[in-house]
N, C-alpha and C. Protein backbone atom coordinates (compact mmCIF):
# COMPACT_ATOMS: atom_id res chain seq x y z
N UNK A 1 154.46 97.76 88.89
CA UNK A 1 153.66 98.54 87.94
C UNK A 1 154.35 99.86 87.64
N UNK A 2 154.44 100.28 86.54
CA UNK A 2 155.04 101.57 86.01
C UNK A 2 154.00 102.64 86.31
N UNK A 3 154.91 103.88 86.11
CA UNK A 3 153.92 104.97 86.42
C UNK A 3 153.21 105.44 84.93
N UNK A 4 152.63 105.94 85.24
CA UNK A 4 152.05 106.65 83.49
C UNK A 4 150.75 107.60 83.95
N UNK A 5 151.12 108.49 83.04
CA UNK A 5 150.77 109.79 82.93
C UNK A 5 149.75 110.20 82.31
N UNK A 6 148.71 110.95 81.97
CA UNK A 6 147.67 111.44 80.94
C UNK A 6 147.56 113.12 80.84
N UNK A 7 147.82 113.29 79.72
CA UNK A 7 147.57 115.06 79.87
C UNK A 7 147.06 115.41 78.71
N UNK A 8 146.64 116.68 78.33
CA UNK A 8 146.22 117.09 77.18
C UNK A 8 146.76 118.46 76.79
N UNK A 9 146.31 118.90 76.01
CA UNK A 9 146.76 120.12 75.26
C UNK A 9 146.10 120.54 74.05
N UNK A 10 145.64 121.93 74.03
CA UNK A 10 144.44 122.43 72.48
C UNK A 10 145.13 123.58 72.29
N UNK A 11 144.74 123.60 70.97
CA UNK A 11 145.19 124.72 70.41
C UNK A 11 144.07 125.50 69.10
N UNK A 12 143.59 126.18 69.39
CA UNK A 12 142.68 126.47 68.45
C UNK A 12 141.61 125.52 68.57
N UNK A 13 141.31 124.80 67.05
CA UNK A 13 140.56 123.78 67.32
C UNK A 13 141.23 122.22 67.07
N UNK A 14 142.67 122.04 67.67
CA UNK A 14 143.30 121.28 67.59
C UNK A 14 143.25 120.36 68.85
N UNK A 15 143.29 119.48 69.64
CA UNK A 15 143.13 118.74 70.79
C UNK A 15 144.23 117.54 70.84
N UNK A 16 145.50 117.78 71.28
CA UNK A 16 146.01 116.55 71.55
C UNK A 16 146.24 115.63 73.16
N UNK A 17 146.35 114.37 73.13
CA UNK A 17 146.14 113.43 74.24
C UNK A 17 147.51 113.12 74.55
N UNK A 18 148.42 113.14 75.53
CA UNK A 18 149.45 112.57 75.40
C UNK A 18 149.56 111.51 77.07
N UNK A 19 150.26 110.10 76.47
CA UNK A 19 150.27 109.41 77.52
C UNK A 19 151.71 108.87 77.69
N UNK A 20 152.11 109.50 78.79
CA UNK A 20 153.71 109.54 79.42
C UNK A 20 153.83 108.08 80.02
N UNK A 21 154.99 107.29 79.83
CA UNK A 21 155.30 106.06 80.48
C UNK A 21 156.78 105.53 80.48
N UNK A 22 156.64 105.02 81.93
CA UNK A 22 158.61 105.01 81.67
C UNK A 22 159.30 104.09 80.39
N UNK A 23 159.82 104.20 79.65
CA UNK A 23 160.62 104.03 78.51
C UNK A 23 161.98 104.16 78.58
N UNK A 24 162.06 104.34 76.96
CA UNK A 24 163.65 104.79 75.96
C UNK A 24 163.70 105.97 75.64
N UNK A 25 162.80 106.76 75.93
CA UNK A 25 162.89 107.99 74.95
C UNK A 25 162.59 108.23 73.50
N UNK A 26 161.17 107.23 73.48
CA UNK A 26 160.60 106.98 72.36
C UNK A 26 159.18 108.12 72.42
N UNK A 27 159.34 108.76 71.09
CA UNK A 27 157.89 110.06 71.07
C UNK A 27 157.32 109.47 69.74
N UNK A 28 155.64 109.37 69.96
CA UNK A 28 155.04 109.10 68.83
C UNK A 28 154.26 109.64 68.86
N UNK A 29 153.84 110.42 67.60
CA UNK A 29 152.64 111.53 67.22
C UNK A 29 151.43 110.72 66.30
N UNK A 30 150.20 109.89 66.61
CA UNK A 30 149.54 109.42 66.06
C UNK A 30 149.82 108.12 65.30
N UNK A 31 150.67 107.46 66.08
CA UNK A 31 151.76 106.26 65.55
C UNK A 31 152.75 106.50 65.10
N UNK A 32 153.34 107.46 64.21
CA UNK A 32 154.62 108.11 63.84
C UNK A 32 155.40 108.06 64.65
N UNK A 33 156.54 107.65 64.44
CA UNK A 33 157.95 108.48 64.77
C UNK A 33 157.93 110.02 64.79
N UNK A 34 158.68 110.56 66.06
CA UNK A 34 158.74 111.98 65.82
C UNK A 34 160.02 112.50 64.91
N UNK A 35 160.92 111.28 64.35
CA UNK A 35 161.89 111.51 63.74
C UNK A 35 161.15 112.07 62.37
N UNK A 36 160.43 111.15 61.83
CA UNK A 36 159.37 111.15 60.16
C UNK A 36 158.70 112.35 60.61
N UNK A 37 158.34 112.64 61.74
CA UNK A 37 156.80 113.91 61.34
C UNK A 37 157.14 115.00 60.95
N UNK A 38 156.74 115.51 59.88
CA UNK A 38 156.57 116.44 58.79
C UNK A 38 155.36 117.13 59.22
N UNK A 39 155.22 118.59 58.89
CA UNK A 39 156.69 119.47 58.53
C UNK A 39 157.26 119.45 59.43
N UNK A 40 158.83 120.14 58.97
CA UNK A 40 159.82 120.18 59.61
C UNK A 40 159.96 121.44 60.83
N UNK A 41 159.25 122.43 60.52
CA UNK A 41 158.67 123.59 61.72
C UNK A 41 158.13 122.78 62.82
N UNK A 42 156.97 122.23 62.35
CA UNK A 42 156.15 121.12 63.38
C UNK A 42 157.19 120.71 64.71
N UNK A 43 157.64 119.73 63.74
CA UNK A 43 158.62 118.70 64.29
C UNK A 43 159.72 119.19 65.58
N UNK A 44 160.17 120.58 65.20
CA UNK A 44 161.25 121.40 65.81
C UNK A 44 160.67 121.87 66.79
N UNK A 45 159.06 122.85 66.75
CA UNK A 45 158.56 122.99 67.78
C UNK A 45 157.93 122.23 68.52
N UNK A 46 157.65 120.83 68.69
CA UNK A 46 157.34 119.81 69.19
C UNK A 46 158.83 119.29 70.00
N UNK A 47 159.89 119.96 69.51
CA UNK A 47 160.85 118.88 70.14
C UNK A 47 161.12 120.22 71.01
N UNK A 48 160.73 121.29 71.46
CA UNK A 48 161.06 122.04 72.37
C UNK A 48 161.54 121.80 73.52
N UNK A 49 160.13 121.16 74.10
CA UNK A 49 159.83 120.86 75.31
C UNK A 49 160.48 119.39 75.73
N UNK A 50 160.85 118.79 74.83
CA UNK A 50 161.69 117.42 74.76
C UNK A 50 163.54 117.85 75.06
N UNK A 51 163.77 119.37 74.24
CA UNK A 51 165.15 119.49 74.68
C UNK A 51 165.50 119.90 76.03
N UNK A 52 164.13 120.85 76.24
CA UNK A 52 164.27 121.87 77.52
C UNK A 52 164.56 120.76 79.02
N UNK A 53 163.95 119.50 78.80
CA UNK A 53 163.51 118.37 80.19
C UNK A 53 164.41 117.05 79.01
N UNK A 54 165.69 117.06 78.90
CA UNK A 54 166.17 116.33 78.43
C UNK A 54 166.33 115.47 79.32
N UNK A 55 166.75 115.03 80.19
CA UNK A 55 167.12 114.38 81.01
C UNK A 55 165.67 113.08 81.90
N UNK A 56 164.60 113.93 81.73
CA UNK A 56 163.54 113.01 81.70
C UNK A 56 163.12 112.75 80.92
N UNK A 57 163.46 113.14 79.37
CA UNK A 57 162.33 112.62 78.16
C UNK A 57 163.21 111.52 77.68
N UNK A 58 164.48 111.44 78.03
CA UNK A 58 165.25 110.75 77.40
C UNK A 58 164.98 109.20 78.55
N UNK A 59 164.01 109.09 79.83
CA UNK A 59 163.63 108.13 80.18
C UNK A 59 162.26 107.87 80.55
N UNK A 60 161.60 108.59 79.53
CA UNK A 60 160.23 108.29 79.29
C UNK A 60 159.71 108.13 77.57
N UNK A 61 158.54 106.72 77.56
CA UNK A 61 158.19 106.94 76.14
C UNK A 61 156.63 107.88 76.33
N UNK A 62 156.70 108.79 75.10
CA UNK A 62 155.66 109.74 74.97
C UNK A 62 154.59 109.37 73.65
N UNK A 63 153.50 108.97 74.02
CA UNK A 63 152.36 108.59 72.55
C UNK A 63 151.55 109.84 72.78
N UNK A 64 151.26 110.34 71.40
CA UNK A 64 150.43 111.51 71.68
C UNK A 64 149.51 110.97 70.34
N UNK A 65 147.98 111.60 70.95
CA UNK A 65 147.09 111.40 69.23
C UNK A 65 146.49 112.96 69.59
N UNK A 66 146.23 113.37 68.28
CA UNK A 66 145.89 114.59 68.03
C UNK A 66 145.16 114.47 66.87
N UNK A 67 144.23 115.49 67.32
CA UNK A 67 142.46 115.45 66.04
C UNK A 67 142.57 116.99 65.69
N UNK A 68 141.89 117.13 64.49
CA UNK A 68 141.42 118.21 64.51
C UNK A 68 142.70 119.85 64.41
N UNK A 69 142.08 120.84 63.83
CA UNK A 69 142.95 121.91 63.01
C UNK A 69 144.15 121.67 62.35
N UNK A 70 145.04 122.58 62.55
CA UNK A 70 145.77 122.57 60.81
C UNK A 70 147.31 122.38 61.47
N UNK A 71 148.15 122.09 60.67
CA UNK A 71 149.43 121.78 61.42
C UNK A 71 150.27 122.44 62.22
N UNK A 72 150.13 123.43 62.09
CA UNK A 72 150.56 124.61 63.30
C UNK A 72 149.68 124.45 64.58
N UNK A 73 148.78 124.70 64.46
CA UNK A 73 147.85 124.18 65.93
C UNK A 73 147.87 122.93 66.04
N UNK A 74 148.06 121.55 65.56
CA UNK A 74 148.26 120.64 65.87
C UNK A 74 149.85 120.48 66.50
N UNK A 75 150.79 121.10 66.14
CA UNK A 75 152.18 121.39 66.78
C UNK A 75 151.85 121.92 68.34
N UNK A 76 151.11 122.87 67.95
CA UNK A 76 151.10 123.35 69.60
C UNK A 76 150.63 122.87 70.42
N UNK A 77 149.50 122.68 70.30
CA UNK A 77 148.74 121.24 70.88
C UNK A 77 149.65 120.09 71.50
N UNK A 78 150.57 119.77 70.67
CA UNK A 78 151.02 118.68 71.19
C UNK A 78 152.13 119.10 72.14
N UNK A 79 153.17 119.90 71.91
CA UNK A 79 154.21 120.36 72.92
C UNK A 79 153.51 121.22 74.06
N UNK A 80 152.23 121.31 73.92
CA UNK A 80 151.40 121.67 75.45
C UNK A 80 151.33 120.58 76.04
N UNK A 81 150.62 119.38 75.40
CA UNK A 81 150.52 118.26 75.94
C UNK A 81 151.37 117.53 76.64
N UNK A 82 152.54 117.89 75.29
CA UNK A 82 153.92 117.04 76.29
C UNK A 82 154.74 117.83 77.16
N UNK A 83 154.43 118.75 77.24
CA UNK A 83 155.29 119.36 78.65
C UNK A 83 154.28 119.54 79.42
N UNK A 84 153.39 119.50 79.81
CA UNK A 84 152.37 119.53 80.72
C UNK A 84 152.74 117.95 81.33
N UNK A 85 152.37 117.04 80.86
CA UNK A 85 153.12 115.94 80.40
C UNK A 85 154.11 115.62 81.68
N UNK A 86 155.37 116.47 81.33
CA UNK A 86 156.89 115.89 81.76
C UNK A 86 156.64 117.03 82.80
N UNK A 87 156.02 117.82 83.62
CA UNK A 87 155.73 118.27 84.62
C UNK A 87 155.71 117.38 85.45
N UNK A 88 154.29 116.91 85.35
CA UNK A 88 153.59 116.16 85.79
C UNK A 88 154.10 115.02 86.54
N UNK A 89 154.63 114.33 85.25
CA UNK A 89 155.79 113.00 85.28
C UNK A 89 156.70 112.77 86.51
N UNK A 90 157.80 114.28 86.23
CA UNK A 90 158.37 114.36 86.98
C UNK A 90 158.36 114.83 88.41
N UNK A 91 157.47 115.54 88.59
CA UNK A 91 157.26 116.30 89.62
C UNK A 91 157.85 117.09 90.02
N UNK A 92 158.79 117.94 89.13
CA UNK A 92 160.07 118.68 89.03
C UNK A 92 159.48 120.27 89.17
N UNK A 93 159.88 121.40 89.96
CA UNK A 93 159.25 122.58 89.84
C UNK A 93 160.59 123.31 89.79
N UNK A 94 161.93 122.65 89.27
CA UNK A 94 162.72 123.43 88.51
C UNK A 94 162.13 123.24 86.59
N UNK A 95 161.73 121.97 86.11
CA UNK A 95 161.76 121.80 85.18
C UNK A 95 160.63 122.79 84.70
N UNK A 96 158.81 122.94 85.76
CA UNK A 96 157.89 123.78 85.13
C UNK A 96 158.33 125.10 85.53
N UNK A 97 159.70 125.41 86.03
CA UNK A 97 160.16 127.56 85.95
C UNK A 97 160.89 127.49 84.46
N UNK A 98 161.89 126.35 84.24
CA UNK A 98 162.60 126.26 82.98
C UNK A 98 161.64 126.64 81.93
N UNK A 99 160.16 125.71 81.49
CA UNK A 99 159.46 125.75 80.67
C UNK A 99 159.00 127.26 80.61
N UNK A 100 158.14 127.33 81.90
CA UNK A 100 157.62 128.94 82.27
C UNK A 100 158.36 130.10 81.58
N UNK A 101 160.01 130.16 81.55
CA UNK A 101 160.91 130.72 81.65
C UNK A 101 160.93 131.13 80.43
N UNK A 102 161.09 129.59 79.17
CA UNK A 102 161.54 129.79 78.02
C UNK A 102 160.53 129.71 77.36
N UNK A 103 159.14 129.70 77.56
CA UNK A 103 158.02 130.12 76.69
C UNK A 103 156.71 129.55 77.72
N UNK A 104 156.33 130.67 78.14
CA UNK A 104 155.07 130.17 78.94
C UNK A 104 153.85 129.45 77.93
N UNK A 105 153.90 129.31 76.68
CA UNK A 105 152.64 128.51 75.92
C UNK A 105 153.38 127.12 76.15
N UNK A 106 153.95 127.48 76.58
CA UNK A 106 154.44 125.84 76.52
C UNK A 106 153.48 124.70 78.02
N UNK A 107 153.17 125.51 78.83
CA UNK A 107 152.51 125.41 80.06
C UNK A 107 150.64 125.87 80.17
N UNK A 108 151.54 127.42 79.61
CA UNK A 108 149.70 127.58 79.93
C UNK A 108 148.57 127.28 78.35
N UNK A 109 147.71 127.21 78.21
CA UNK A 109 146.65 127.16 76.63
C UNK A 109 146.57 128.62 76.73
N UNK A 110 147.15 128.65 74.99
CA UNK A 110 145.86 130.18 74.68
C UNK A 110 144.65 129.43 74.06
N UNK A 111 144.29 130.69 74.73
CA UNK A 111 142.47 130.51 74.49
C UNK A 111 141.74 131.62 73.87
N UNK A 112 142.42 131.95 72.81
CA UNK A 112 142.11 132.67 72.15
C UNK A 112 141.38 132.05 71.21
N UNK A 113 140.22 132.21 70.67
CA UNK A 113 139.50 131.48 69.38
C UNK A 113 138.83 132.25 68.39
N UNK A 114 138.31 131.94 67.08
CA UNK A 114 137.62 132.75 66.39
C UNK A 114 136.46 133.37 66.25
N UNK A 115 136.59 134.61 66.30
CA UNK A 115 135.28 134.95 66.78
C UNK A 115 133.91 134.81 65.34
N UNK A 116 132.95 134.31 66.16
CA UNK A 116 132.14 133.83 64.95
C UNK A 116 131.19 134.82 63.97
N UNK A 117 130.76 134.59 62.91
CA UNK A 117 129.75 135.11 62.11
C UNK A 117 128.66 136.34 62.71
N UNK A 118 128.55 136.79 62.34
CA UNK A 118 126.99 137.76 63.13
C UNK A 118 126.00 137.67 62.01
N UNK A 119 124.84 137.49 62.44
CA UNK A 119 123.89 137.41 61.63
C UNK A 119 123.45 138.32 60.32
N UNK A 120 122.97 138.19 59.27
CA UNK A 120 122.64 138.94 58.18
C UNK A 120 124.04 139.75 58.29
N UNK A 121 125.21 139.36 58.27
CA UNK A 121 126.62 140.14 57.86
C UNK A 121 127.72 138.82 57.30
N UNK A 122 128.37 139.67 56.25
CA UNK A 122 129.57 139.42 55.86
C UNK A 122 130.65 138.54 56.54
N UNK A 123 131.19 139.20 57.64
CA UNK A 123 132.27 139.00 58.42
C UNK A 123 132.46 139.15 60.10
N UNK A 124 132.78 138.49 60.99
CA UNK A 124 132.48 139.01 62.44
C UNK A 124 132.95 140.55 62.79
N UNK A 125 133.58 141.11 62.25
CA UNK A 125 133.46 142.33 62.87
C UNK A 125 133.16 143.22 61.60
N UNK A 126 133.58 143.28 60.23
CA UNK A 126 132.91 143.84 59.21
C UNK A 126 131.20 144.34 59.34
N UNK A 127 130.87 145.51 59.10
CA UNK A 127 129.45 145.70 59.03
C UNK A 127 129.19 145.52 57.45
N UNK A 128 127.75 145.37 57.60
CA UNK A 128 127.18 145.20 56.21
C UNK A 128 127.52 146.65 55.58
N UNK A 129 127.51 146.91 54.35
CA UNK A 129 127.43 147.95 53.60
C UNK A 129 126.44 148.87 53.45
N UNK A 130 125.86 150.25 53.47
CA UNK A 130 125.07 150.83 53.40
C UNK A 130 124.74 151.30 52.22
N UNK A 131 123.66 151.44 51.23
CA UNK A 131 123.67 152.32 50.04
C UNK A 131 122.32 153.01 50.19
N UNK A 132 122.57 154.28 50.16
CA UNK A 132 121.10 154.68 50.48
C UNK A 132 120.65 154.93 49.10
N UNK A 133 120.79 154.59 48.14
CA UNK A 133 119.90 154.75 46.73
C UNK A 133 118.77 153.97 46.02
């Protein structure tokens, strides 16, 4: 039986699933090829974490599905996923100082989110307008 992996990764309101299994060094983003996925920013920052742990991605296949926000948070989302991912996989704690090293979002989630509406106002931190006439 092969090993295989499950991890996740969010970004905003983006959520991706990624499931690690020994392979070719095959990455698929929602059935895609990661060669086809567009845009091309996306694509580059998704292959971060694929150059940084070359040596294990190149013998693992990676399926990731991802729901939800806009293509930049869906990018991040997913190269959280997949290096969380090839941590994991490997069990390597040179590979999670490398990641740590060369961009800690790559490891940890921001959790930063939008802050919401306030009642009878405009904007979350905007106050209503005053006119005393």
């Amino acid at each position: 039986m092969s090993k295989v992996t499950h991890t996740s990764g969010k970004r905003k309101r983006a959520i991706a699933r990624a499931t690690i299994a020994e392979g070719k060094g095959i990455v698929r983003i929602n059935h895609q090829l990661l060669e086809t996925y567009e845009p091309r920013m996306a694509r580059m920052r998704i292959m971060e974490p694929l150059m940084l742990g070359a040596e294990i991605a190149k013998k693992v296949d990676i399926d990731v599905d991802v729901i939800g926000g806009g293509q930049q948070g869906q990018a991040d989302a997913v190269r959280l996923a997949i290096a969380k991912g090839l941590v994991q996989f490997s069990k390597s704690k040179q590979l999670r100082q490398d990641f740590l090293q060369y961009d800690r979002n790559l490891l940890v989630a921001d959790v930063r989110r939008n802050e919401p509406h306030k009642p009878n106002d405009s904007k979350p931190r905007a106050a209503r307008q005053k006119s005393y006439r």
